[in-house]
Protein backbone atom coordinates (compact mmCIF):
# COMPACT_ATOMS: atom_id res chain seq x y z
CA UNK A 1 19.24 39.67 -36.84
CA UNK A 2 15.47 41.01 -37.69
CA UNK A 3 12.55 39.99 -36.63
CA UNK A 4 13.98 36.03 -35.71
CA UNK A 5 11.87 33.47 -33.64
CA UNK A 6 14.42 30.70 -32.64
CA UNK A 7 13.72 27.81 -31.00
CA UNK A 8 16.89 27.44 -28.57
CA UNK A 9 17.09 23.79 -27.15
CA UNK A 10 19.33 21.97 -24.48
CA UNK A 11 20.38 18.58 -24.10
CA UNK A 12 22.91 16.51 -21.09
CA UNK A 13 26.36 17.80 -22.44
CA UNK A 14 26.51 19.34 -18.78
CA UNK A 15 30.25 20.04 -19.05
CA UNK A 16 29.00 22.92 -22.11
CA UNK A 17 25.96 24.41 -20.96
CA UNK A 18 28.09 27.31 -20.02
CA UNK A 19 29.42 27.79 -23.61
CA UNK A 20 25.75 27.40 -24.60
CA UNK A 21 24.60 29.67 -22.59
CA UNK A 22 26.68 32.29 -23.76
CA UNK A 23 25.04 31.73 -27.02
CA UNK A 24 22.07 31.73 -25.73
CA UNK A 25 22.36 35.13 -24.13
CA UNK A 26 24.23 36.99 -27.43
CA UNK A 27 21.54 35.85 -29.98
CA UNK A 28 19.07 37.28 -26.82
CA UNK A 29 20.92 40.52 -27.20
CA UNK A 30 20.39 40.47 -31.22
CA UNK A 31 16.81 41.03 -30.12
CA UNK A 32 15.76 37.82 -31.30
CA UNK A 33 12.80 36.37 -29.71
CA UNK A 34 13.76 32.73 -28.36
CA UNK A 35 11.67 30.26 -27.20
CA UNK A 36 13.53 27.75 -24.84
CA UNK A 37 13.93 24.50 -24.72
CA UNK A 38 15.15 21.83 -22.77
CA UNK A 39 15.17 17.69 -22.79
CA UNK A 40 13.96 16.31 -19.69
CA UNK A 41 17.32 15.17 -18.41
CA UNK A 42 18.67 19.15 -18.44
CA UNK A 43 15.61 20.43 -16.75
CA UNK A 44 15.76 18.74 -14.26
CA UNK A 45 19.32 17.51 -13.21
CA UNK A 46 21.43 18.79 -10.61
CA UNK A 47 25.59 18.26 -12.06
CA UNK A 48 28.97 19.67 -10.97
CA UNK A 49 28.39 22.36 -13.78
CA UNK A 50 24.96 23.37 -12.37
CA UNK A 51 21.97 23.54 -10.75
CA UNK A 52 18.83 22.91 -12.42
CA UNK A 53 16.78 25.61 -11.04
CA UNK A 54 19.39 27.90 -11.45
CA UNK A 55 19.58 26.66 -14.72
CA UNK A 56 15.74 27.15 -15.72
CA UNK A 57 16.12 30.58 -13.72
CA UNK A 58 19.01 32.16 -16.04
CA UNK A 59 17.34 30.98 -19.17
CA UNK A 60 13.94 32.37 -18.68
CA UNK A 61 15.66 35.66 -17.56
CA UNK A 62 17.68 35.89 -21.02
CA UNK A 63 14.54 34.67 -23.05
CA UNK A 64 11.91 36.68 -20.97
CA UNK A 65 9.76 33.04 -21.83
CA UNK A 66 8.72 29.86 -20.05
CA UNK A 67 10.68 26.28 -21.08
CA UNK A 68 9.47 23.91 -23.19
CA UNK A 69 10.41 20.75 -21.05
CA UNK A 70 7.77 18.16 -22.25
CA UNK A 71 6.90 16.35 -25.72
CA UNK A 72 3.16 17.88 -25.17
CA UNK A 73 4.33 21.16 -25.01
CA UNK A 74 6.94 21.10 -27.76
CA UNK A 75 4.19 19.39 -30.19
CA UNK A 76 2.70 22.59 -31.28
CA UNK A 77 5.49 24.07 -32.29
CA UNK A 78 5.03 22.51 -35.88
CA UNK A 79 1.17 22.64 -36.46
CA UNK A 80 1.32 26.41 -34.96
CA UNK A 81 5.12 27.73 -37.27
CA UNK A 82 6.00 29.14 -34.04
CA UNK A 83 9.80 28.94 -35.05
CA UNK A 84 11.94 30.55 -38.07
CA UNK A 85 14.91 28.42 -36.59
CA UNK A 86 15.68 25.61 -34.31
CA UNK A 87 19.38 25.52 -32.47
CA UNK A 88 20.23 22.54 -30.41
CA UNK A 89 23.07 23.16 -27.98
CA UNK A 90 24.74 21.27 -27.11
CA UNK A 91 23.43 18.49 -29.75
CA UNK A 92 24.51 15.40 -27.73
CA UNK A 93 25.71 11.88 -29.34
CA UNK A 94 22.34 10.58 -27.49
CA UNK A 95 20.24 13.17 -29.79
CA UNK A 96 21.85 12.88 -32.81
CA UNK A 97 21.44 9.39 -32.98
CA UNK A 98 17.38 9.83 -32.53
CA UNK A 99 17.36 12.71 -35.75
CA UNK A 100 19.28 10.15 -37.37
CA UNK A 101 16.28 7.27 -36.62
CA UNK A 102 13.04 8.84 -36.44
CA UNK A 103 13.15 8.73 -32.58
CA UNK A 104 10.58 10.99 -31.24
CA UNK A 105 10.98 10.34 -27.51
CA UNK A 106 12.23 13.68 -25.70
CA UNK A 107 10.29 17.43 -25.86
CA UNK A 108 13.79 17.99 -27.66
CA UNK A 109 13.45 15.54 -30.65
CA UNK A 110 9.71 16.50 -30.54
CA UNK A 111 10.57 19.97 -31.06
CA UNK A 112 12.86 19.35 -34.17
CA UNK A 113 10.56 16.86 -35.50
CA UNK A 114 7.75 19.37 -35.09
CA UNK A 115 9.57 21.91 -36.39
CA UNK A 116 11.23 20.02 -39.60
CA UNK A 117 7.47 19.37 -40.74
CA UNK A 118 7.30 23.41 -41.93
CA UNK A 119 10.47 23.14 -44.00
CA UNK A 120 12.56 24.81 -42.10
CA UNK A 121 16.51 25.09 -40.57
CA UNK A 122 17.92 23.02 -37.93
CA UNK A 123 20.92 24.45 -36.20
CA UNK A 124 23.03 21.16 -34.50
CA UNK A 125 26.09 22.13 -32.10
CA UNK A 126 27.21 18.93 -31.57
CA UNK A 127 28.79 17.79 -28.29
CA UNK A 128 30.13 14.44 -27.85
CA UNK A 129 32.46 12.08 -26.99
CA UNK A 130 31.79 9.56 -29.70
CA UNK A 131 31.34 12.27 -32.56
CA UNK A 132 34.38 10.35 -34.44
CA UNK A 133 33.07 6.47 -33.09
CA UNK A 134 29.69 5.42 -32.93
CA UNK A 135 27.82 8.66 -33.31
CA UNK A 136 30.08 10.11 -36.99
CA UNK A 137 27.32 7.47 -38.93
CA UNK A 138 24.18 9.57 -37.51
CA UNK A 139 26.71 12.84 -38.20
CA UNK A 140 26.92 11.62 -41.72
CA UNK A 141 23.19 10.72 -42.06
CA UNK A 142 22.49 14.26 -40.71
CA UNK A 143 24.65 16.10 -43.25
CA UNK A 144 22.81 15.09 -46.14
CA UNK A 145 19.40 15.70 -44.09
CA UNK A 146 17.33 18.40 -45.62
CA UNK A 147 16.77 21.16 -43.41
CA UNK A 148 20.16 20.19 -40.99
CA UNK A 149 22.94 22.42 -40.44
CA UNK A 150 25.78 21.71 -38.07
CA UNK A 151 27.19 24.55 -36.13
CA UNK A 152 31.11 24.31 -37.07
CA UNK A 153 32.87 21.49 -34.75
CA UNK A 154 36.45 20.49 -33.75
CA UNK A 155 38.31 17.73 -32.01
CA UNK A 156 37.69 18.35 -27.98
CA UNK A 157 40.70 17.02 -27.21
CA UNK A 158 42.56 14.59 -29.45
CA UNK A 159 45.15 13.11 -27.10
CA UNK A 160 42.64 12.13 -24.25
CA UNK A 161 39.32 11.72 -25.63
CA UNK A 162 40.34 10.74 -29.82
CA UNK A 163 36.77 10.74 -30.91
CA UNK A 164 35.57 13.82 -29.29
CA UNK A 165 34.11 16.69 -31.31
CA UNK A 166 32.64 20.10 -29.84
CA UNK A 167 30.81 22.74 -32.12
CA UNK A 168 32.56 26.11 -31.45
CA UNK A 169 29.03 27.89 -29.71
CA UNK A 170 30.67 31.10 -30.96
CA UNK A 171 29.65 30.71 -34.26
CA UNK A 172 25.73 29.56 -33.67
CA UNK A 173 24.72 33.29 -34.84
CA UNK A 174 26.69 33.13 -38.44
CA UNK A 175 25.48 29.40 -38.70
CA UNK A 176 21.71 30.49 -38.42
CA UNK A 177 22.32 33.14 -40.76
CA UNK A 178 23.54 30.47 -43.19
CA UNK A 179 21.24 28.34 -42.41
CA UNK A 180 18.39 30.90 -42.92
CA UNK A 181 20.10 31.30 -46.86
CA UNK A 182 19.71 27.17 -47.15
CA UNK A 183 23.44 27.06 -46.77
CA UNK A 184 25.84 25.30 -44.52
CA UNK A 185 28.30 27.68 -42.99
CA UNK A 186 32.05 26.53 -44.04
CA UNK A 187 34.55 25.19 -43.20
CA UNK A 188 32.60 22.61 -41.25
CA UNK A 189 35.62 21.33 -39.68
CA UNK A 190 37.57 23.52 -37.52
């Protein structure tokens, strides 16, 4: 991709941060300059899937930039068009249910907020366990939300968790291409 500035944000689906971080380090090797991101609860939480400060470590190593971890840090982002594109992954049920209500409470929603006020594409990989319960109504409000696009998502596991739904992180880079065009990347639903 040319000449890209993505934002590239984080929120508390621990158990994919290594899926998003994957992502995170092949749009890096694109040569696209990223600016991270990350809701207070992933910067600083220790989980079973990681460490924060290991966490914060590996991402400014693929990004070669400091995190934006605070709403007073991810204000400018708007005012100053830092950002041609905005991907949140993992996009948790939590998050989506803010975009969905004007909720402007995390450096995350700040960021997208921010960003969203210069017409431009937001990138959602959506990962949660309610996707097909209480959070498909904020889904739905989302996908006829200018400026939204949804990475492509699938059941997580239909027999044990029914209403799961987990974007496939492999596809963030076609998705911001898309979403670059003003198109949603299809099929949606994997």
């Amino acid at each position: 991709m040319k000449e890209i500035t993505a934002g590239y944000a984080m929120c508390g689906s621990f158990c994919t941060i290594s899926d998003s971080m994957a992502a995170l380090r092949t749009l890096a090797e694109t040569g696209m300059k990223i600016i991270p991101i990350m809701s207070p609860i992933v910067y600083s939480t220790d989980t079973r899937f990681t460490e924060h400060h290991s966490l914060q470590n590996r991402v400014k190593e693929i990004t070669g930039n400091d995190i934006i971890h605070t709403i007073e840090q991810a204000e400018p982002i708007g005012p100053k068009k830092l950002l041609d594109v905005l991907v949140v992954a993992p996009c948790t049920g939590n998050t989506l249910g803010k975009l969905a209500n004007g909720i402007t409470d995390t450096s995350v929603t700040m960021a997208i907020k921010a960003h969203l006020r210069n017409n431009k594409p937001v990138v959602l990989a959506v990962a949660t366990n309610d996707a097909l319960s209480a959070s498909a109504k904020n889904i739905g409000l989302l996908l006829n939300t200018k400026n939204i696009y949804f990475v492509p998502y699938r059941q997580d596991d239909a027999f044990k968790k029914p209403t799961s739904m987990i974007a496939d992180f492999t596809k963030i880079p076609d998705t911001i291409k898309s979403a670059l065009e003003g198109k949603q990347i299809q099929p949606l639903l994997i």
